[in-house]
N, C-alpha and C. Protein backbone atom coordinates (compact mmCIF):
# COMPACT_ATOMS: atom_id res chain seq x y z
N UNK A 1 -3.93 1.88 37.15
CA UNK A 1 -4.79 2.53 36.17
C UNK A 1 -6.23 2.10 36.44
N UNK A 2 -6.96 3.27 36.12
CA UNK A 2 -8.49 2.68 36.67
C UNK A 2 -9.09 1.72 35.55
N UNK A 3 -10.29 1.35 35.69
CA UNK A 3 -11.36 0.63 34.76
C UNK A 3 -11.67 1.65 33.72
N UNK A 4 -12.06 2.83 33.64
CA UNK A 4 -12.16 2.84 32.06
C UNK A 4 -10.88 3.78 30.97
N UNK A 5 -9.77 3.79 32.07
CA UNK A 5 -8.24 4.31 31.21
C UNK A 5 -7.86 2.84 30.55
N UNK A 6 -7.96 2.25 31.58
CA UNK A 6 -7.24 0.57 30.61
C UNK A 6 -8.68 0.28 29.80
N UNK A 7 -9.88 0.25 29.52
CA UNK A 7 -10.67 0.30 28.99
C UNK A 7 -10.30 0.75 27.20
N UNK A 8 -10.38 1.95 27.66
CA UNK A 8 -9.75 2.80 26.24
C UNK A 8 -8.11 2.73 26.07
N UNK A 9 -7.56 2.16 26.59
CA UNK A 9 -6.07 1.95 26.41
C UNK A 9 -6.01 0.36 25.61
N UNK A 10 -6.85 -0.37 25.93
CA UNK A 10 -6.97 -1.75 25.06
C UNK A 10 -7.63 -1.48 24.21
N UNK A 11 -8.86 -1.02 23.96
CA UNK A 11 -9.33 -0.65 22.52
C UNK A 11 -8.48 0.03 21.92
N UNK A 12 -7.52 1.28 22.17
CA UNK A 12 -6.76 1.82 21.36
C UNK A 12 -5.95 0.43 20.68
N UNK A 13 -4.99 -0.16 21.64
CA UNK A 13 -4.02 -1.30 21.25
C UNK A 13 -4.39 -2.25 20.30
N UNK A 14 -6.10 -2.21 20.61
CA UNK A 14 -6.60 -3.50 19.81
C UNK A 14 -6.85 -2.85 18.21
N UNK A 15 -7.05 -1.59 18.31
CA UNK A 15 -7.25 -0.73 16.95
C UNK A 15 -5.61 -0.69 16.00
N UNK A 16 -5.16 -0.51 17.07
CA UNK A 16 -3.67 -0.59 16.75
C UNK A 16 -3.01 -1.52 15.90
N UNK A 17 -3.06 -2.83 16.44
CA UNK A 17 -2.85 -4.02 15.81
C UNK A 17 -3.56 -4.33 15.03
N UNK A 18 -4.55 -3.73 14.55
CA UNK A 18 -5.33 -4.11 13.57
C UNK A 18 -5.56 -3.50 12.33
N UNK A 19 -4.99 -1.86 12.45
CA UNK A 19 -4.66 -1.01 11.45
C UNK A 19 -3.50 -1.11 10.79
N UNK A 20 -2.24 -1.00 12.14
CA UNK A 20 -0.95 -0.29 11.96
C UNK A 20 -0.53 -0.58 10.41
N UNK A 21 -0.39 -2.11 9.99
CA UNK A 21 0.29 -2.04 8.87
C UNK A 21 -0.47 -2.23 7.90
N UNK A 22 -2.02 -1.58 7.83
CA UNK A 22 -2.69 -1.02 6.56
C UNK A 22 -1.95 0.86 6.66
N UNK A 23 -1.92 0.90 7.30
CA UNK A 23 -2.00 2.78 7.54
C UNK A 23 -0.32 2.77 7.40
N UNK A 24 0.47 1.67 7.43
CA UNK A 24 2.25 1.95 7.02
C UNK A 24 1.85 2.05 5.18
N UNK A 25 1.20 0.71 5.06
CA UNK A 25 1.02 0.23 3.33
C UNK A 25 0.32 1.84 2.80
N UNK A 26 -0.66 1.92 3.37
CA UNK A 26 -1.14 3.56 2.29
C UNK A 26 0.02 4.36 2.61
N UNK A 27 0.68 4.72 3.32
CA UNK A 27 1.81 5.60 3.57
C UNK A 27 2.68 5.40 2.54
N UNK A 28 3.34 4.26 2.39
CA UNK A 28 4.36 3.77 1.39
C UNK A 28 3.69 3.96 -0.12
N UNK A 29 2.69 3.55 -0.26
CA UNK A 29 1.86 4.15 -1.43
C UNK A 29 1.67 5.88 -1.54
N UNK A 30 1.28 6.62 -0.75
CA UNK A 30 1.60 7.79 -1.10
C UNK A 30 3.26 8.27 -0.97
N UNK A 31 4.05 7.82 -0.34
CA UNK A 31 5.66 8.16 -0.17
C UNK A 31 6.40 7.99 -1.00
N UNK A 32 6.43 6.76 -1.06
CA UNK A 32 7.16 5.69 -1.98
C UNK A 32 8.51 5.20 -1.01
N UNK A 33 8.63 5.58 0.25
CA UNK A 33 9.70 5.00 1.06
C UNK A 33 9.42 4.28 1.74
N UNK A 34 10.37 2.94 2.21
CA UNK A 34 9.07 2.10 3.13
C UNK A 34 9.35 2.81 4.89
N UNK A 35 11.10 2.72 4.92
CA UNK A 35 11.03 3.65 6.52
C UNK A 35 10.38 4.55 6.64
N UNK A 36 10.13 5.45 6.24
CA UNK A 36 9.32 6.83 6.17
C UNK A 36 7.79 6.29 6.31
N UNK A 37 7.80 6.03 5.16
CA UNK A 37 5.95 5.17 5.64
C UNK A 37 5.89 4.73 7.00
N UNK A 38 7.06 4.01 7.38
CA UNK A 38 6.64 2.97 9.06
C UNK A 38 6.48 4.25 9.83
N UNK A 39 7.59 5.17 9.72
CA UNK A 39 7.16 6.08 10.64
C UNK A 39 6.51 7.15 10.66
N UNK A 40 5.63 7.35 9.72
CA UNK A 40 4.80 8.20 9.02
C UNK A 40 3.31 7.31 9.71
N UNK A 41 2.93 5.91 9.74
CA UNK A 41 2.00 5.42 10.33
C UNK A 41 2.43 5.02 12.12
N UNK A 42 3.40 5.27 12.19
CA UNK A 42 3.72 5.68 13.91
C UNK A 42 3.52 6.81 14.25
N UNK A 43 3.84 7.90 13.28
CA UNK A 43 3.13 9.13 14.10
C UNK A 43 1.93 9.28 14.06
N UNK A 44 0.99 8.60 12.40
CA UNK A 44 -0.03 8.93 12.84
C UNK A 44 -0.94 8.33 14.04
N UNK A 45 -0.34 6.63 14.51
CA UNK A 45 -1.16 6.53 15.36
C UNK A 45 -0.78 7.19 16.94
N UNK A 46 0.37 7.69 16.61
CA UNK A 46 0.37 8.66 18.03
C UNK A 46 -0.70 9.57 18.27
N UNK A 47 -0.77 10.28 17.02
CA UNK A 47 -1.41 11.17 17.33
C UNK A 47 -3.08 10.96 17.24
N UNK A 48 -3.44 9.86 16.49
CA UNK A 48 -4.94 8.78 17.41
C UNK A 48 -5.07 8.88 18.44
N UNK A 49 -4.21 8.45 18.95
CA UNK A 49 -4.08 7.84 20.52
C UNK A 49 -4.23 9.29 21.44
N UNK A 50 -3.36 10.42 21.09
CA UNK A 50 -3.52 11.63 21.51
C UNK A 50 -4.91 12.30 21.50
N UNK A 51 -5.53 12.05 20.11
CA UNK A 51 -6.70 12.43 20.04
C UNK A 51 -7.84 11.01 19.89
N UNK A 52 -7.58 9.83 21.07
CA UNK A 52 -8.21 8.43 20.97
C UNK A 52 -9.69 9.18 21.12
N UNK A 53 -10.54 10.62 22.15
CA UNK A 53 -11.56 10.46 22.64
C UNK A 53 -12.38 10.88 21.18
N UNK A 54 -12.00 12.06 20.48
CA UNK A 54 -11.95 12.58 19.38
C UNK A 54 -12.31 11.41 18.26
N UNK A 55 -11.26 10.85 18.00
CA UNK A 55 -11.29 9.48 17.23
C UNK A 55 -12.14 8.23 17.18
N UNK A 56 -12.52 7.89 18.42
CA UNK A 56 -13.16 6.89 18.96
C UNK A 56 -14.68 7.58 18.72
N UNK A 57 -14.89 8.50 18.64
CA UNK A 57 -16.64 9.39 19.01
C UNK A 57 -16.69 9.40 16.81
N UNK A 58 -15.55 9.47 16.17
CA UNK A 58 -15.36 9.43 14.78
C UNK A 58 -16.44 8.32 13.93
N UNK A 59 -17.47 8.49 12.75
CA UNK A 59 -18.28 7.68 11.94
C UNK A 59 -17.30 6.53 11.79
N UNK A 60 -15.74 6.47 11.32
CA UNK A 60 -14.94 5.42 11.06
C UNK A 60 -13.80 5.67 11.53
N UNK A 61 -13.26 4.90 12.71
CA UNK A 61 -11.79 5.30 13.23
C UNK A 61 -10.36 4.90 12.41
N UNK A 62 -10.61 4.51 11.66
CA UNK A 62 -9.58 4.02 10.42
C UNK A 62 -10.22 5.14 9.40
N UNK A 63 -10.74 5.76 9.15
CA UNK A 63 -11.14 6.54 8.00
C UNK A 63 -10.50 8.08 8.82
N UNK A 64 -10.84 8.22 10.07
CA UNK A 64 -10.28 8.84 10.72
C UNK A 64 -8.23 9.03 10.89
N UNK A 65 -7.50 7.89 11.04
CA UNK A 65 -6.28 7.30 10.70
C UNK A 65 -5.85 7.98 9.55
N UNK A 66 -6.57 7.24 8.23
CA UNK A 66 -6.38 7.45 7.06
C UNK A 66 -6.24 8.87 6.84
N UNK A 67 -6.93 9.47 7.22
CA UNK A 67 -6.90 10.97 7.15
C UNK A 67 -5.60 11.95 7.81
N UNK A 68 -5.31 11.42 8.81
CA UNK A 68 -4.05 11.97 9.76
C UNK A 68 -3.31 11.27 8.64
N UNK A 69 -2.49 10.36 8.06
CA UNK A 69 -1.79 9.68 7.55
C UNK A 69 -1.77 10.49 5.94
N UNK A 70 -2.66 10.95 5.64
CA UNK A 70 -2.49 11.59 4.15
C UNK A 70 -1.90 13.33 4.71
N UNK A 71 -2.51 13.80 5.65
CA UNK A 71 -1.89 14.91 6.30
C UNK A 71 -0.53 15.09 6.23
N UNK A 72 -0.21 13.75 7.43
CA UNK A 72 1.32 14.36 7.35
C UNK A 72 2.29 13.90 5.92
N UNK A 73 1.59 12.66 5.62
CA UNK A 73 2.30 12.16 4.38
C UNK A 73 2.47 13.80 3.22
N UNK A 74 1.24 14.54 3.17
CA UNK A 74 1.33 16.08 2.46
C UNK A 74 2.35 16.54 3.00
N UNK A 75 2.34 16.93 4.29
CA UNK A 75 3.51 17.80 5.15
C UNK A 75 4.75 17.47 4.55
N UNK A 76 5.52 15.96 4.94
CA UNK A 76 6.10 15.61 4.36
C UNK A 76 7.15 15.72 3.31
N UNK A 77 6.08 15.33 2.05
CA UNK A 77 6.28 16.04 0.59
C UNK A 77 6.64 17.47 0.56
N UNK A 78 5.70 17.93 0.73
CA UNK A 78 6.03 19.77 1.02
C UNK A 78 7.41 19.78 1.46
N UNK A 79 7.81 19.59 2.44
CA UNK A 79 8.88 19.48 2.85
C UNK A 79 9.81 18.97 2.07
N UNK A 80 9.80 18.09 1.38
CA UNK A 80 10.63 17.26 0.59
C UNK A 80 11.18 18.00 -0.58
N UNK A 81 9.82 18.72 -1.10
CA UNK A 81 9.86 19.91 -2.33
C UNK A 81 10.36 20.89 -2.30
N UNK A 82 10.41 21.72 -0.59
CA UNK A 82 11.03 22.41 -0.68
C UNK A 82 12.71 22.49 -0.50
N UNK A 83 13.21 21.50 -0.21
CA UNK A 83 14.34 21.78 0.52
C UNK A 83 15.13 20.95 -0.89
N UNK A 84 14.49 20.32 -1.97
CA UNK A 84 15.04 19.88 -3.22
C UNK A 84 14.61 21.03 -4.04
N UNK A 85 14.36 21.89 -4.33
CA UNK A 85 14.35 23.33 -4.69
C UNK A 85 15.51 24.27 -4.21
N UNK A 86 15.72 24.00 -3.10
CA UNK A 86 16.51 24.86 -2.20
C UNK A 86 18.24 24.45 -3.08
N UNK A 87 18.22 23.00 -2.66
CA UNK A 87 19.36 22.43 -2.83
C UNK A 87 19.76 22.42 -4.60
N UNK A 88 18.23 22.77 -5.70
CA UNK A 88 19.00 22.93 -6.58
C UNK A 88 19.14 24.23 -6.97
N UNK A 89 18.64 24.77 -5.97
CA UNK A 89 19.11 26.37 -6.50
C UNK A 89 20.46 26.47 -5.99
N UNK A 90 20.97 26.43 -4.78
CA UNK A 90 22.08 26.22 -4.37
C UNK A 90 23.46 25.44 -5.45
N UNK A 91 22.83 24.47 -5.91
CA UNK A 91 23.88 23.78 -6.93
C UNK A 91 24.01 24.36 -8.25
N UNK A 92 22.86 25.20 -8.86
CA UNK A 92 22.70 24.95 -10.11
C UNK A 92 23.57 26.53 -10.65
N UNK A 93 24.43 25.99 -11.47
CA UNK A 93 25.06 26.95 -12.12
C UNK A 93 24.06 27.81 -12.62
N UNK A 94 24.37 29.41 -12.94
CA UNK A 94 24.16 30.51 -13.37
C UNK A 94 23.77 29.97 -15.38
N UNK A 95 22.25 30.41 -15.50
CA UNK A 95 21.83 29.84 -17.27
C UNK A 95 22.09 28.57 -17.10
N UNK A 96 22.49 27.72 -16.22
CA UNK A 96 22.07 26.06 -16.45
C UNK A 96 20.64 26.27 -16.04
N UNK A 97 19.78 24.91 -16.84
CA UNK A 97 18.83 24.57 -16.67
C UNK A 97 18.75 23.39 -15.43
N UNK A 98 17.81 23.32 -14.91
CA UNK A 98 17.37 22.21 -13.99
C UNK A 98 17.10 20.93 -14.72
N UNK A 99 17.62 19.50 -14.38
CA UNK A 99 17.61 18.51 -15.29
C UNK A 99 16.17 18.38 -15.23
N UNK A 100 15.77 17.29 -16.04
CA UNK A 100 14.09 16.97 -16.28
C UNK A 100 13.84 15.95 -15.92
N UNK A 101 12.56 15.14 -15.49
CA UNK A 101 12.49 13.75 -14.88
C UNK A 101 13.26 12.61 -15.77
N UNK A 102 13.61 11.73 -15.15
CA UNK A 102 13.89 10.55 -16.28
C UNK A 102 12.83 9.54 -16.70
N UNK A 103 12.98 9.41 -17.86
CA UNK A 103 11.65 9.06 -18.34
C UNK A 103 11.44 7.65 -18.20
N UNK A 104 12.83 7.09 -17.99
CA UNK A 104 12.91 5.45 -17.73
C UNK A 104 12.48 5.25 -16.22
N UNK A 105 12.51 6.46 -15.47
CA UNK A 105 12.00 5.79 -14.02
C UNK A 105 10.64 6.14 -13.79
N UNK A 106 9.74 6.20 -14.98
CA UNK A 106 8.49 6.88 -14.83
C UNK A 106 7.99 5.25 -15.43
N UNK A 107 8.49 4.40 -15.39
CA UNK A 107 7.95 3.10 -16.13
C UNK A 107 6.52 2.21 -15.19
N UNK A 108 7.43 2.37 -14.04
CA UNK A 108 7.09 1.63 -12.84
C UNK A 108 5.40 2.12 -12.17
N UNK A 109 4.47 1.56 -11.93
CA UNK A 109 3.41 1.80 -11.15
C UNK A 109 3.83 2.60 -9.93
N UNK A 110 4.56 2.74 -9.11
CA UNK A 110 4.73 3.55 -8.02
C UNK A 110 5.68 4.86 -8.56
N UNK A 111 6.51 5.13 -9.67
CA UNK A 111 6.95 6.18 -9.68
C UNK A 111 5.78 7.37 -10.70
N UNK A 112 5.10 6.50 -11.52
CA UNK A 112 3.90 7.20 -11.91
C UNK A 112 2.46 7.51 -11.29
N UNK A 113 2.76 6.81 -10.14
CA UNK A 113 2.05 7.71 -8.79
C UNK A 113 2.48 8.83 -8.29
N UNK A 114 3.85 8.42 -7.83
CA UNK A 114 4.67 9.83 -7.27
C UNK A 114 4.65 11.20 -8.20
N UNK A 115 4.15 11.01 -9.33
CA UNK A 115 4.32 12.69 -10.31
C UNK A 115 2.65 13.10 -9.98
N UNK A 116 1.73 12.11 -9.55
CA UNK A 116 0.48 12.76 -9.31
C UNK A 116 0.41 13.57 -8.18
N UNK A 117 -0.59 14.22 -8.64
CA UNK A 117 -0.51 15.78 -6.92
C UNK A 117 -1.64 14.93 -6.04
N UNK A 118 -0.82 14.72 -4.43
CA UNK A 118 -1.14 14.47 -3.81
C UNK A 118 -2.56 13.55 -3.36
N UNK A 119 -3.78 14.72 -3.75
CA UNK A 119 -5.18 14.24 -3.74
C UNK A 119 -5.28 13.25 -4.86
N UNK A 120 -5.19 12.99 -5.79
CA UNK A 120 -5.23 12.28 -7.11
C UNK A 120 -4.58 11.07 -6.89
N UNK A 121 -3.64 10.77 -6.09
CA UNK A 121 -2.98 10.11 -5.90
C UNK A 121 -3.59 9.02 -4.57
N UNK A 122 -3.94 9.67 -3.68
CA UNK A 122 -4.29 9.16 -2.44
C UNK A 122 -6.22 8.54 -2.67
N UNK A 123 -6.64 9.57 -3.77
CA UNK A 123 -7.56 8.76 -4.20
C UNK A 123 -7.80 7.59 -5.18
N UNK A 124 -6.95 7.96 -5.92
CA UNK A 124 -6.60 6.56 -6.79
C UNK A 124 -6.10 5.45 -6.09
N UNK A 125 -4.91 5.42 -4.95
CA UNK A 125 -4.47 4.33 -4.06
C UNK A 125 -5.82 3.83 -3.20
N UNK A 126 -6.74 4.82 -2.26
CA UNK A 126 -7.63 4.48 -1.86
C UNK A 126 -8.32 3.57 -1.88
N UNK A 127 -9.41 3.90 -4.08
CA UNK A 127 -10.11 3.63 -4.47
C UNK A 127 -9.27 2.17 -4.63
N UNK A 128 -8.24 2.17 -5.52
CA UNK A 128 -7.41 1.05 -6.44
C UNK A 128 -7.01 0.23 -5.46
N UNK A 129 -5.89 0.77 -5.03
CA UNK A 129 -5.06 -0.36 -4.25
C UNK A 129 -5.87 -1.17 -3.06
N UNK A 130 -6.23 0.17 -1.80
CA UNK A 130 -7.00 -0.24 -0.53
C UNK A 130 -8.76 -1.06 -1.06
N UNK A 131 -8.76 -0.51 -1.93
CA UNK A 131 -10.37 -0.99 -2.21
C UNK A 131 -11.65 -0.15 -1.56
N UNK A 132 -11.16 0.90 -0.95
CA UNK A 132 -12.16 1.36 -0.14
C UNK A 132 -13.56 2.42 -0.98
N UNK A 133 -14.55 2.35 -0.64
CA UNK A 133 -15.65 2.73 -1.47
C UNK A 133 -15.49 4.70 -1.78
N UNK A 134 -15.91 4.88 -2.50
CA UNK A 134 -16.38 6.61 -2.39
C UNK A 134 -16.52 7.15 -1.49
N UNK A 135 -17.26 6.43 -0.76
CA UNK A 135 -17.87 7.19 0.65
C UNK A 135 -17.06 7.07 1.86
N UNK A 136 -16.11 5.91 1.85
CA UNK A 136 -14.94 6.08 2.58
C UNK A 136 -13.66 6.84 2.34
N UNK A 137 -13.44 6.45 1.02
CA UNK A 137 -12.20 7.71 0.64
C UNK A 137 -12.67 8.80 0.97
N UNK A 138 -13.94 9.64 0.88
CA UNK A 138 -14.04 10.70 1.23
C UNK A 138 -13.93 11.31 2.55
N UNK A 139 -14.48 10.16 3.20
CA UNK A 139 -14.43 10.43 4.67
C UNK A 139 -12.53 10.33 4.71
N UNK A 140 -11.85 9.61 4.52
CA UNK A 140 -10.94 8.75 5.23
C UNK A 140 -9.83 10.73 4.55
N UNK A 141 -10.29 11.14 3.56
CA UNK A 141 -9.21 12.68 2.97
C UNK A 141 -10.21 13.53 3.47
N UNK A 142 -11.36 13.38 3.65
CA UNK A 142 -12.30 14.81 4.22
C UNK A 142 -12.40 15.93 3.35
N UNK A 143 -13.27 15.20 2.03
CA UNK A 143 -13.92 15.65 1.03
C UNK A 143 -15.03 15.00 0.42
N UNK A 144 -15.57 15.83 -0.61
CA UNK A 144 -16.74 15.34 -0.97
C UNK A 144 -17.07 13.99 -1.47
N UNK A 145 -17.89 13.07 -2.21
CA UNK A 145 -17.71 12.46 -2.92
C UNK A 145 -17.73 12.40 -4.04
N UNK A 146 -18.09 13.97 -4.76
CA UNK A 146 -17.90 14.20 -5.97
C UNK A 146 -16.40 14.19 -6.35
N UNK A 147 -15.60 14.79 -5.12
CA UNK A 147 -14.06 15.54 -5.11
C UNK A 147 -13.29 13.75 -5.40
N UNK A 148 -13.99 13.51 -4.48
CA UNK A 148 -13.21 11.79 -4.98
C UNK A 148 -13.40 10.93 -6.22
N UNK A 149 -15.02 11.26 -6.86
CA UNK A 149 -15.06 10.75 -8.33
C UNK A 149 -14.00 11.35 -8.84
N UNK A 150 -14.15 13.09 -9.23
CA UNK A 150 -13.40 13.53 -10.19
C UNK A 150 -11.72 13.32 -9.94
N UNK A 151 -11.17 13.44 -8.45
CA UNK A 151 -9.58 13.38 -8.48
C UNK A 151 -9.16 11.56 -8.93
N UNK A 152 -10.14 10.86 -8.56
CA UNK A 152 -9.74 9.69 -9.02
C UNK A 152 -10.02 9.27 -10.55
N UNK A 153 -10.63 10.10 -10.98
CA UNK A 153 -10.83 9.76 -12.95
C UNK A 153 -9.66 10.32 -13.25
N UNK A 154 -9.50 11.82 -13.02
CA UNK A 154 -8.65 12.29 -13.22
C UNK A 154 -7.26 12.02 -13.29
N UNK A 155 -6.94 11.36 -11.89
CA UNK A 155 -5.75 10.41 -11.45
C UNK A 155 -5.29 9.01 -12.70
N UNK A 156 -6.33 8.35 -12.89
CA UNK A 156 -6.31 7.64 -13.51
C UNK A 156 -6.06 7.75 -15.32
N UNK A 157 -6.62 9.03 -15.36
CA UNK A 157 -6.15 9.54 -16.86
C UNK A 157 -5.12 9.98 -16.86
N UNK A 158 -4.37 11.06 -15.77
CA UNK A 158 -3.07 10.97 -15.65
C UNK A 158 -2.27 9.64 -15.42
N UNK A 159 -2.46 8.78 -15.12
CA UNK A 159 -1.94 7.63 -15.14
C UNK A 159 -1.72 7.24 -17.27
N UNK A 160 -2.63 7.18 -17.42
CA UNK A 160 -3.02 6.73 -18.87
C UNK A 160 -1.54 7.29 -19.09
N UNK A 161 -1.77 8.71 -19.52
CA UNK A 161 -0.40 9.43 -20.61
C UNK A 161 0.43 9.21 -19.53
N UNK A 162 1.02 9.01 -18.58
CA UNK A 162 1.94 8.25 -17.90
C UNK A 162 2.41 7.45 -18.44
N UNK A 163 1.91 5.98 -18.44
CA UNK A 163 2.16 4.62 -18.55
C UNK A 163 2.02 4.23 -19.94
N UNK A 164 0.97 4.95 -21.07
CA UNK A 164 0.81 4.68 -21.77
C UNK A 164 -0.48 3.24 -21.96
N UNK A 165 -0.75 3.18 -23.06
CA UNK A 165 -2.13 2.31 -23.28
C UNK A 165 -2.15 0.91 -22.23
N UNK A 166 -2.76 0.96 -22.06
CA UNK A 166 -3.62 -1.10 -21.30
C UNK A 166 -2.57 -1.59 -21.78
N UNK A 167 -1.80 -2.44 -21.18
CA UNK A 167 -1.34 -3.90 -21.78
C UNK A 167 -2.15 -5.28 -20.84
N UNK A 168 -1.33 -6.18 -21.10
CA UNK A 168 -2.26 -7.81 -20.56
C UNK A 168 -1.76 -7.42 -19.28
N UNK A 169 -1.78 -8.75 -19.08
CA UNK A 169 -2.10 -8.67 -17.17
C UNK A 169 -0.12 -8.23 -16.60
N UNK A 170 0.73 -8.30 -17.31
CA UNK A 170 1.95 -8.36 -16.99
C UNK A 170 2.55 -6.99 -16.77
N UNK A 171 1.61 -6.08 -17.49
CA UNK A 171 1.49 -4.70 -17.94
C UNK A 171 1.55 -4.08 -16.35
N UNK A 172 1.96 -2.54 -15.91
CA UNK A 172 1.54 -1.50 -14.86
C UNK A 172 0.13 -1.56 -14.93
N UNK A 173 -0.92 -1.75 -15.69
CA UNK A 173 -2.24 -1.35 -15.56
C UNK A 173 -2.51 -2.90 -14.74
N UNK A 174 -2.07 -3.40 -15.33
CA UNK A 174 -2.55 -4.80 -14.35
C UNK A 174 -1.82 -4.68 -12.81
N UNK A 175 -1.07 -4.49 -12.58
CA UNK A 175 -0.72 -3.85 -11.27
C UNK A 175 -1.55 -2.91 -10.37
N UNK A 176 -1.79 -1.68 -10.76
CA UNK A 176 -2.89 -0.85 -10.72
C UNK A 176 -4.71 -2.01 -10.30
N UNK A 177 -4.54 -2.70 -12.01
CA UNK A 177 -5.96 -3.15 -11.26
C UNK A 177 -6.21 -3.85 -10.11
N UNK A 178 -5.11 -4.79 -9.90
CA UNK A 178 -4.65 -5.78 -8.82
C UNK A 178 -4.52 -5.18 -7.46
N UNK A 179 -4.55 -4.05 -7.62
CA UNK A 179 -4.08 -3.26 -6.35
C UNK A 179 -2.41 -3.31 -6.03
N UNK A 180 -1.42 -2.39 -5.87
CA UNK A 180 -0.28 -2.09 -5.73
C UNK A 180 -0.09 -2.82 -4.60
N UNK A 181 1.26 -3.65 -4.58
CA UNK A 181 1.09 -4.66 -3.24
C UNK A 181 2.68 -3.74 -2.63
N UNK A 182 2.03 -3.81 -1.18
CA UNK A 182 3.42 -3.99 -0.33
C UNK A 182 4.82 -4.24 -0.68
């Protein structure tokens, strides 16, 4: 291999090891699975690496990441939605109704993420969990920074009638403030 393929083949590696298991952790935060996340931040850094010249020429190559990683994490879902639609049309008796969420598994900080739509969600983890500023969430979903004030207030008020009021630190909101851990 010449001097500047291994060049950009070690900066990729070195980007690599230095992202991979932030870009699994936001995955698992928007998923809620942890295999799926691992390999949800393996494809996305494949496809870095595919597009390393693209990426590398990028304002932030992790904001760049982040962005492939909420992509397919959407794809994903979509996917997920449709084929659990499919399967309960397939099951569901003729005038039965479709059951309704359970309200006991809506307790938890990560399953009252999962009912938020997508953007709301990935900005609230962003902002909350990752810590990352306005101006990076925006870059990192490739929107405004207004789009990121409002989906993350928003997010967060959906959180509210979610979870219900503040409690002390033992509370989901203290989780949330703490940032959602691994």
């Amino acid at each position: 291999m010449d001097g500047p393929a291994k060049l950009e083949e070690e900066a990729f590696r070195a980007f690599f090891e230095r992202h991979h298991a932030e870009l699994a952790r936001f995955a698992w935060l928007l998923i809620g699975e942890r295999t799926a996340a691992e390999d949800l931040a393996s494809d996305a850094m494949l496809a870095v690496w595919r597009q390393w010249d693209q990426a590398r020429r990028a304002r932030s190559q992790i904001a760049y990441a982040r962005g492939i990683v909420a992509n397919l994490a959407k794809s994903r879902i979509r996917a997920a939605v449709r084929e659990r639609r499919r399967n309960t049309l397939f099951w569901q008796r003729p005038g039965e109704a479709a059951d309704g969420p359970d309200a006991a598994a809506m307790v938890d900080v990560r399953a009252a993420l999962a009912m938020l739509p997508l953007r709301r969600r990935a900005c609230v983890i962003l902002r909350h969990s990752l810590d990352l500023s306005e101006r990076e969430t925006a870059e990192a979903l490739g929107v405004s920074i207004g789009t990121v004030k409002s989906q993350t207030s928003r997010g967060l008020a959906d959180l509210r009638r979610i979870l219900g009021p503040q409690g002390g630190e033992g509370s989901a909101w203290a989780a949330i403030r703490n940032g959602v851990q691994w």
